[in-house]
Protein backbone atom coordinates (compact mmCIF):
# COMPACT_ATOMS: atom_id res chain seq x y z
CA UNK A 1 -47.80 -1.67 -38.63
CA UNK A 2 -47.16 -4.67 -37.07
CA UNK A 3 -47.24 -5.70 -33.41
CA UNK A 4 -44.45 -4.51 -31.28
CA UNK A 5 -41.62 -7.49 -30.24
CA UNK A 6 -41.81 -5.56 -26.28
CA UNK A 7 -44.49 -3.45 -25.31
CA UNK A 8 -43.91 -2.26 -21.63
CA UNK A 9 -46.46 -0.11 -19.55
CA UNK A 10 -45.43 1.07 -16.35
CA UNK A 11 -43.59 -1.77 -15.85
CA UNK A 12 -41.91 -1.37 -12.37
CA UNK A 13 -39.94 -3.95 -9.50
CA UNK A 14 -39.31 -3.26 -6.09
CA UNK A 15 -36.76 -4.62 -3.80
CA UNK A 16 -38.27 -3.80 -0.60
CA UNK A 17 -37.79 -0.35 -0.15
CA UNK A 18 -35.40 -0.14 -2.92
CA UNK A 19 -37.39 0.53 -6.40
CA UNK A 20 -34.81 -0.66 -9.11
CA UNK A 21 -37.16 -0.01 -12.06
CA UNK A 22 -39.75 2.67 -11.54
CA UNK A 23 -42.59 2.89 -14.40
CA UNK A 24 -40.74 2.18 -17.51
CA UNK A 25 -42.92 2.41 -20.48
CA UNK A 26 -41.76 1.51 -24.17
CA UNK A 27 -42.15 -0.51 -27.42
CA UNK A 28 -40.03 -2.51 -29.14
CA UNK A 29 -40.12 -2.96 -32.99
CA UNK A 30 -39.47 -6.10 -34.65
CA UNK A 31 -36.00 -6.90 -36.44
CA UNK A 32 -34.04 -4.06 -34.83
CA UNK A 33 -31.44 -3.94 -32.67
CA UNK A 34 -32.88 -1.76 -29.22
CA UNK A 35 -30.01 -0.88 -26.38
CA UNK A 36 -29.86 -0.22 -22.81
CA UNK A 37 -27.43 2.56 -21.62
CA UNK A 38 -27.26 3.73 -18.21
CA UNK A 39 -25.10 3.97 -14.89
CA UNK A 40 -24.46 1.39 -12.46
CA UNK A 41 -27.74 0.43 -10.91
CA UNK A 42 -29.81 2.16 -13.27
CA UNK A 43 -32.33 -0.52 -13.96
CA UNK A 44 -30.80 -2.54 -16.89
CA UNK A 45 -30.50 -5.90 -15.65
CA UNK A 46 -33.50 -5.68 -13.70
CA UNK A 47 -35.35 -5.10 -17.03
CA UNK A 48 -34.05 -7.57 -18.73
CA UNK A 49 -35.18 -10.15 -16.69
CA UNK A 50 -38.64 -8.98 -15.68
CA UNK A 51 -38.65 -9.15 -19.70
CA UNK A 52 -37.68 -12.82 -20.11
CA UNK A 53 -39.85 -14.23 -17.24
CA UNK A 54 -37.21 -14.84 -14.80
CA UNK A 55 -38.07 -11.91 -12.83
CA UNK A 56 -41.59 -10.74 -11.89
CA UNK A 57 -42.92 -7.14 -12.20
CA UNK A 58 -44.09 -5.91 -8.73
CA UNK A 59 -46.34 -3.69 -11.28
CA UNK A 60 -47.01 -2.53 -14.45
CA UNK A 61 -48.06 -5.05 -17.81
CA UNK A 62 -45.52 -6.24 -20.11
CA UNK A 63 -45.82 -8.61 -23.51
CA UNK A 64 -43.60 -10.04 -25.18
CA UNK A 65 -43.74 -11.50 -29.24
CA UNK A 66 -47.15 -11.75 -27.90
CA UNK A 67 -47.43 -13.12 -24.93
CA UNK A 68 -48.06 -11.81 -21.35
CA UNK A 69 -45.10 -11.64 -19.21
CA UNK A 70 -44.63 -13.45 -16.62
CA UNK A 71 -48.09 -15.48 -17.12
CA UNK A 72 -46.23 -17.05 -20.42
CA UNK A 73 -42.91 -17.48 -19.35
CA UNK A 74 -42.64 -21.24 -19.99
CA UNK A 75 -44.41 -20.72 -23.87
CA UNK A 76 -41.57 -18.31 -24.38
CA UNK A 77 -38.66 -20.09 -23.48
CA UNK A 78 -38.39 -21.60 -27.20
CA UNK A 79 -38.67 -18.16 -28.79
CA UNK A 80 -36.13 -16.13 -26.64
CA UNK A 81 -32.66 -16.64 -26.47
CA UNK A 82 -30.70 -15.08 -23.51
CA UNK A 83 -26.93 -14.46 -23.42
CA UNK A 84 -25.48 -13.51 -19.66
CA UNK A 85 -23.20 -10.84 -19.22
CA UNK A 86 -20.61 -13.73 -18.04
CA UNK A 87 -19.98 -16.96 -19.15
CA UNK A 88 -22.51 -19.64 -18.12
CA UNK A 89 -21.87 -22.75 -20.16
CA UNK A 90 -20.41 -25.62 -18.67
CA UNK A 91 -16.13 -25.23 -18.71
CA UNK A 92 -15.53 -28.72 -18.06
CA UNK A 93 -17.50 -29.50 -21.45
CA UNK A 94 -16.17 -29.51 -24.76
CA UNK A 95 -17.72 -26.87 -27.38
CA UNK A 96 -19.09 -29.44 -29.23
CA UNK A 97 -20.52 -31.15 -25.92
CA UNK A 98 -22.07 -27.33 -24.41
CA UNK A 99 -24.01 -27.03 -27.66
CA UNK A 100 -25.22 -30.40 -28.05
CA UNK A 101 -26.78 -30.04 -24.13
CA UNK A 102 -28.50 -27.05 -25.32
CA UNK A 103 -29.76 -28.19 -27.94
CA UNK A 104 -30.95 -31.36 -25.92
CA UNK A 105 -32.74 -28.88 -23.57
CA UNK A 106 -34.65 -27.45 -25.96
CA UNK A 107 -35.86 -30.47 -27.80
CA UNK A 108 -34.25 -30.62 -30.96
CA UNK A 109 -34.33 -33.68 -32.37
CA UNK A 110 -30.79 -35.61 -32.85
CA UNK A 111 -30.72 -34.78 -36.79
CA UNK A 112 -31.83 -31.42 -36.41
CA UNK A 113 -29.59 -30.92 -33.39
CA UNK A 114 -26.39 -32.16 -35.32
CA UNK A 115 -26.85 -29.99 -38.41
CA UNK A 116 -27.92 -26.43 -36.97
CA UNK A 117 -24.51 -27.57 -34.19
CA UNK A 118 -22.97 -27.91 -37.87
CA UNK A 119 -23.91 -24.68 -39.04
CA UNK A 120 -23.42 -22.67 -35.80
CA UNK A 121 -19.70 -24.06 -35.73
CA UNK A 122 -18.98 -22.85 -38.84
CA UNK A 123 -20.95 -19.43 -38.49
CA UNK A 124 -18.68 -18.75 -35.08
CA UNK A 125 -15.35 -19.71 -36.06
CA UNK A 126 -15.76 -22.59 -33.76
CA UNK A 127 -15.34 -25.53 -35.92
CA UNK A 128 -11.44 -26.07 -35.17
CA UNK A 129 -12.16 -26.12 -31.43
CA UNK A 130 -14.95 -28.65 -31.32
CA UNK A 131 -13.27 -30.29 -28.96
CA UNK A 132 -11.89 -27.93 -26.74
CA UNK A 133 -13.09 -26.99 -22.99
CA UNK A 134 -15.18 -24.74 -22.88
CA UNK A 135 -13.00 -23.28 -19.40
CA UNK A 136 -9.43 -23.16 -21.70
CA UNK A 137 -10.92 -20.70 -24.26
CA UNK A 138 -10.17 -16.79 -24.74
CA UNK A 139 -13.14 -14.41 -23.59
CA UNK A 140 -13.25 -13.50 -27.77
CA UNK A 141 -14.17 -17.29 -28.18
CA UNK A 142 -16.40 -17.88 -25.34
CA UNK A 143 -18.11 -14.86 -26.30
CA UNK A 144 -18.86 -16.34 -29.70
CA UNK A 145 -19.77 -19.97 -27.72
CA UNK A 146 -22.16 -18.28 -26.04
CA UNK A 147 -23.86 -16.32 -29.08
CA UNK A 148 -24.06 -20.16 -30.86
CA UNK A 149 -25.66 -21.43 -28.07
CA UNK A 150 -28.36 -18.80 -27.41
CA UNK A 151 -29.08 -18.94 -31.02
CA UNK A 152 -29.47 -22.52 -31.90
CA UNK A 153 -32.79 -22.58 -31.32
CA UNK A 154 -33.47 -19.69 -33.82
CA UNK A 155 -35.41 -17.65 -30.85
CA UNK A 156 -37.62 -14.86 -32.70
CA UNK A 157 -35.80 -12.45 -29.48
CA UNK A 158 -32.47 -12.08 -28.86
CA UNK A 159 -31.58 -10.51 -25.07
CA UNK A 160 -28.01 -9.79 -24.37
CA UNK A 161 -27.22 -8.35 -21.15
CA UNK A 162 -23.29 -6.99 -21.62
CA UNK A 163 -22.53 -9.49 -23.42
CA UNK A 164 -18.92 -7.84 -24.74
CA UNK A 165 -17.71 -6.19 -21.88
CA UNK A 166 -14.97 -8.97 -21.55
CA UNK A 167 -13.47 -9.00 -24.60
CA UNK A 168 -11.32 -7.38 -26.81
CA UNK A 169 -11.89 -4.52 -29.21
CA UNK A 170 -11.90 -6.78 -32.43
CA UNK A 171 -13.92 -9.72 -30.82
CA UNK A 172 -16.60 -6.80 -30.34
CA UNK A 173 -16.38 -5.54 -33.85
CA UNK A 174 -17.15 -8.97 -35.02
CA UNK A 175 -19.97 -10.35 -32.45
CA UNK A 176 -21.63 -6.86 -33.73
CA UNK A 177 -21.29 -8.12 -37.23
CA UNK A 178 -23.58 -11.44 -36.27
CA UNK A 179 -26.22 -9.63 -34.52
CA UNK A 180 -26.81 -7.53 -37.77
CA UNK A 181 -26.90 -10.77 -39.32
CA UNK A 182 -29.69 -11.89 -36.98
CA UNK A 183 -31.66 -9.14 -37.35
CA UNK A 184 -31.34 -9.48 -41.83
CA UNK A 185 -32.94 -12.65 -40.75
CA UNK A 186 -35.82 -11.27 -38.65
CA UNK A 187 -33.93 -11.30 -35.09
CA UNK A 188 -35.15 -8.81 -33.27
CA UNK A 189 -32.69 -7.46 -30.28
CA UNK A 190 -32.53 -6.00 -27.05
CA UNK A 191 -28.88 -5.66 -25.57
CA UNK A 192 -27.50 -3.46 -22.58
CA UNK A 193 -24.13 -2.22 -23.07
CA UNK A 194 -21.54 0.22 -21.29
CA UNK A 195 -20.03 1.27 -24.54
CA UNK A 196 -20.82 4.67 -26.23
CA UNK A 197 -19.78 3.22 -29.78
CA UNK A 198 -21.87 0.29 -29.25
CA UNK A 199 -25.18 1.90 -28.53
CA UNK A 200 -24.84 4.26 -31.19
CA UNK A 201 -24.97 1.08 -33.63
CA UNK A 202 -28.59 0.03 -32.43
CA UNK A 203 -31.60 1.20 -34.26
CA UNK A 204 -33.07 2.46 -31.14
CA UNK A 205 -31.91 3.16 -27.34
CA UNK A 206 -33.03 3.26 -23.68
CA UNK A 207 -31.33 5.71 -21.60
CA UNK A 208 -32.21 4.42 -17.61
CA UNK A 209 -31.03 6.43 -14.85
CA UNK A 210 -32.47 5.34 -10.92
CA UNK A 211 -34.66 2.86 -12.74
CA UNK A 212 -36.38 5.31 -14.94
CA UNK A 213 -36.41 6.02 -18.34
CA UNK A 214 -34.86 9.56 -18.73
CA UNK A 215 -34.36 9.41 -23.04
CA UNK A 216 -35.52 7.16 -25.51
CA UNK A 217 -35.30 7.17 -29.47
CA UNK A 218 -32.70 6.63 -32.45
CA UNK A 219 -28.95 7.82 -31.26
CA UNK A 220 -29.02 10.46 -34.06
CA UNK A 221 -31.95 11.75 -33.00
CA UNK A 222 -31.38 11.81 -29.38
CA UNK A 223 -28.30 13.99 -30.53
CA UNK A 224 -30.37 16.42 -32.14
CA UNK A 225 -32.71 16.58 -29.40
CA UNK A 226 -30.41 16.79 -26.19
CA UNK A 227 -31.34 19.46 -23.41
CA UNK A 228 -28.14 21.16 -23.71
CA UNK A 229 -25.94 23.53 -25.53
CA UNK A 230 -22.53 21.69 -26.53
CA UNK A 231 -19.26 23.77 -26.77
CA UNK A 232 -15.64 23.05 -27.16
CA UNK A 233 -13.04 25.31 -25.83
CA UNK A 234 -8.80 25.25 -27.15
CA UNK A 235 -7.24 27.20 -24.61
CA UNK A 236 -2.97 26.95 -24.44
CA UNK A 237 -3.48 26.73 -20.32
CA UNK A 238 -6.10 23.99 -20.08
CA UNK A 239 -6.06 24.11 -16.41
CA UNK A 240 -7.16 27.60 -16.03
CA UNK A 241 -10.26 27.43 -18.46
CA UNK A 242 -11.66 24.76 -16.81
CA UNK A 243 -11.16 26.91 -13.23
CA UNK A 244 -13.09 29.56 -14.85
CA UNK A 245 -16.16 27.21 -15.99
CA UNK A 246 -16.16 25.79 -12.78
CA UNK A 247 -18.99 26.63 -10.68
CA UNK A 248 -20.82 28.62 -13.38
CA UNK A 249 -24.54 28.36 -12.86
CA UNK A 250 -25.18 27.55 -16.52
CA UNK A 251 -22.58 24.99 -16.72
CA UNK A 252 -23.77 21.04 -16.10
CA UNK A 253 -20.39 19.30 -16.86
CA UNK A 254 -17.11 19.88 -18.34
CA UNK A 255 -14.79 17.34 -19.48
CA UNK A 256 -10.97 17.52 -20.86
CA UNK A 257 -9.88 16.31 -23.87
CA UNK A 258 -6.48 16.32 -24.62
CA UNK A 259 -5.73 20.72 -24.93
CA UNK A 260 -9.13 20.70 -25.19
CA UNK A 261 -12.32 20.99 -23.08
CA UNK A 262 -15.45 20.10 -24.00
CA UNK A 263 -18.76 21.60 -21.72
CA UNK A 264 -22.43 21.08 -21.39
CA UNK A 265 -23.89 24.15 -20.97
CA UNK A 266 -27.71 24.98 -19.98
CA UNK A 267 -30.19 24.95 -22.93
CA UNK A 268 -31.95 28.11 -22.63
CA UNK A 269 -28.78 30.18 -22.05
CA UNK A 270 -28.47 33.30 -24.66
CA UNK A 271 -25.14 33.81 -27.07
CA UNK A 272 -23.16 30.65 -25.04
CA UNK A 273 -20.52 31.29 -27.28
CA UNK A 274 -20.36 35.03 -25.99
CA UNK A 275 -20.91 34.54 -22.37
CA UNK A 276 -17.86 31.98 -22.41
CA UNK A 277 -15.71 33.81 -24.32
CA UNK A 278 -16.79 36.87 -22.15
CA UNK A 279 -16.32 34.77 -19.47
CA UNK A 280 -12.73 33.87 -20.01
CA UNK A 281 -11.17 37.74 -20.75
CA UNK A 282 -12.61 38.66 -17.30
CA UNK A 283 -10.35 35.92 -15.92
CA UNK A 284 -7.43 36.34 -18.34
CA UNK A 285 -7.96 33.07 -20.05
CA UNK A 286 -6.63 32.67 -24.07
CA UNK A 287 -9.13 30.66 -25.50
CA UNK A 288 -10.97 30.03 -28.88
CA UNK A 289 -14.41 28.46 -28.06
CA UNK A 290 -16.72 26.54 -30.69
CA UNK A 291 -20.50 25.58 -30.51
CA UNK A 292 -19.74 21.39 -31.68
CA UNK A 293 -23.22 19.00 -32.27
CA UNK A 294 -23.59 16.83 -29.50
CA UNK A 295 -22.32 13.20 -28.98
CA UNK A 296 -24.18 10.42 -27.79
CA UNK A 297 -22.05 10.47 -24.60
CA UNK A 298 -23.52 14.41 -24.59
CA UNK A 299 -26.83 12.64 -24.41
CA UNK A 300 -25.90 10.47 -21.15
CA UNK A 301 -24.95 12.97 -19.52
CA UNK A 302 -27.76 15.55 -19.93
CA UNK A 303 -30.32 12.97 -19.46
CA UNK A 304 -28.62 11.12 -16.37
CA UNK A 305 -26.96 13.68 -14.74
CA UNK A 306 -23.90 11.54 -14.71
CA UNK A 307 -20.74 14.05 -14.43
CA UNK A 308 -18.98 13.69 -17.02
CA UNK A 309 -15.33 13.70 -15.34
CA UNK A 310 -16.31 10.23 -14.00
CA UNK A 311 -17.12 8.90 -17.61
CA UNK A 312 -14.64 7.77 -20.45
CA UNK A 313 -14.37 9.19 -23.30
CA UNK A 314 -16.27 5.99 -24.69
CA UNK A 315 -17.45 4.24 -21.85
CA UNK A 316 -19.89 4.52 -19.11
CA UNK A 317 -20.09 2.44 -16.08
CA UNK A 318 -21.76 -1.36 -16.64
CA UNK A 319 -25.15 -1.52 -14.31
């Protein structure tokens, strides 16, 4: 088996009295795509750049693609590429100018530089705007500026930190398109996101809640695995079923859906299906209830705590 892209022990950063990542532990396989999911200040960020160097650990060991982190910082700088969550090339260059600085910065030489600026242009749907400012382009295109830039060194690790949470539902479709093209090519990964649909497309995913890591493993199996029973109830007054879930000791979060709700209820509870429906004729509720398989979003919840009236139906709040 071969060695790990990440391998994180105990890796944890204080800021002052705040801890922001607390012990996280994990590995990182080679040529996969690995996500981030949690709540607003759950540790993501923080992660990401004790990862990269720019941050140092107030504990705990991490290496990365073999090196010690931060000790080898400046050796990895050619082997990582780093995209921001917003835009931070240059607006007042052209996009033929932005990637011809990068490229600068990390020493490509001119004929080298000129032909993978070639290739990235044409791999992006860029070539047509060479010349454009960077500042006069959509969030779609700057989002796919960005991705040529942090690429055109070929880095063996690819860290995004939210890198689509400013564009459109199409440009996001297609920037997830390239990175599975990166990893066919031996890119391997790591990218935080706040959408459900997204993380369910990485190989393997990070669930951080208060800086700690509360669920890890493949979204399919993290389905299987949740710490919860997951029902659905149809009822014709919506209102009134959820008043009669409400409060119930073996109920951790219910959420609406249309004429439907859909409820987490406590894994070691007997017949669920029963008790609810039991439930409901005390209270004079007409409802048909259903034991469903869990959703990813299921997972976030369970594992964070998060209720899951404050959460989208695919969405969770960026952090």
């Amino acid at each position: 088996m071969s060695e790990p892209a990440i391998s994180a022990r105990d890796l944890t950063r204080r800021f002052g009295k705040l801890t922001a990542v607390d012990h996280v532990t994990l590995d990182i396989p080679r040529a996969r795509i690995y996500g981030f999911l949690g709540p607003n200040g759950s540790g993501k960020s923080t992660t990401i750049r004790m990862l990269c160097g720019l941050l140092r650990p107030t504990s705990g060991e991490c290496t990365v693609l073999g090196h010690p982190v931060p000790r080898d910082a400046e050796k990895l700088r050619h082997k990582i590429g780093y995209m921001t969550q917003r835009f931070s090339l240059w607006e007042d260059l052209t996009v033929g100018e932005n990637l011809d600085f990068i490229g600068r910065i990390f020493g490509l030489e001119k004929t080298e530089r000129v032909a993978r600026i070639e290739q990235r242009l044409q791999k992006y749907r860029l070539d047509d705007r060479r010349d454009q400012r960077a500042g006069t382009m959509s969030g779609g295109q700057k989002q796919r500026l960005a991705l040529a830039a942090a690429t055109l060194h070929n880095p063996e690790l690819l860290l995004l930190d939210e890198p689509t949470s400013a564009v459109d539902p199409q440009s996001r479709r297609d920037f997830w398109e390239s990175l599975f093209e990166l990893v066919d090519l031996g890119t391997t990964i790591l990218v935080s996101t706040h959408y459900m649909d997204e993380a369910e497309r990485c190989h393997g995913l990070a669930i951080l809640d208060n800086g700690k890591l509360v669920a890890e493993g493949a979204p399919r199996e993290l389905m299987d695995r949740i710490d919860a029973i997951v029902i659905e109830i149809e009822a014709e007054d919506v209102r009134a079923a959820r008043h009669a879930l409400d409060g119930q000791p073996f109920v951790q979060s219910v959420a609406q859906l249309g004429n439907r709700l859909h409820a987490l209820l406590a894994r070691d509870l007997s017949e669920p299906e029963r008790r609810v429906r039991e439930l409901f004729q005390q209270q004079g509720v007409q409802a048909s209830v259903e034991r469903v398989r869990a959703s990813l979003e299921d997972v976030f919840v369970a594992a964070t705590g998060f209720r899951r009236n404050h959460v989208s139906e695919r969405q969770v709040a960026a952090g």
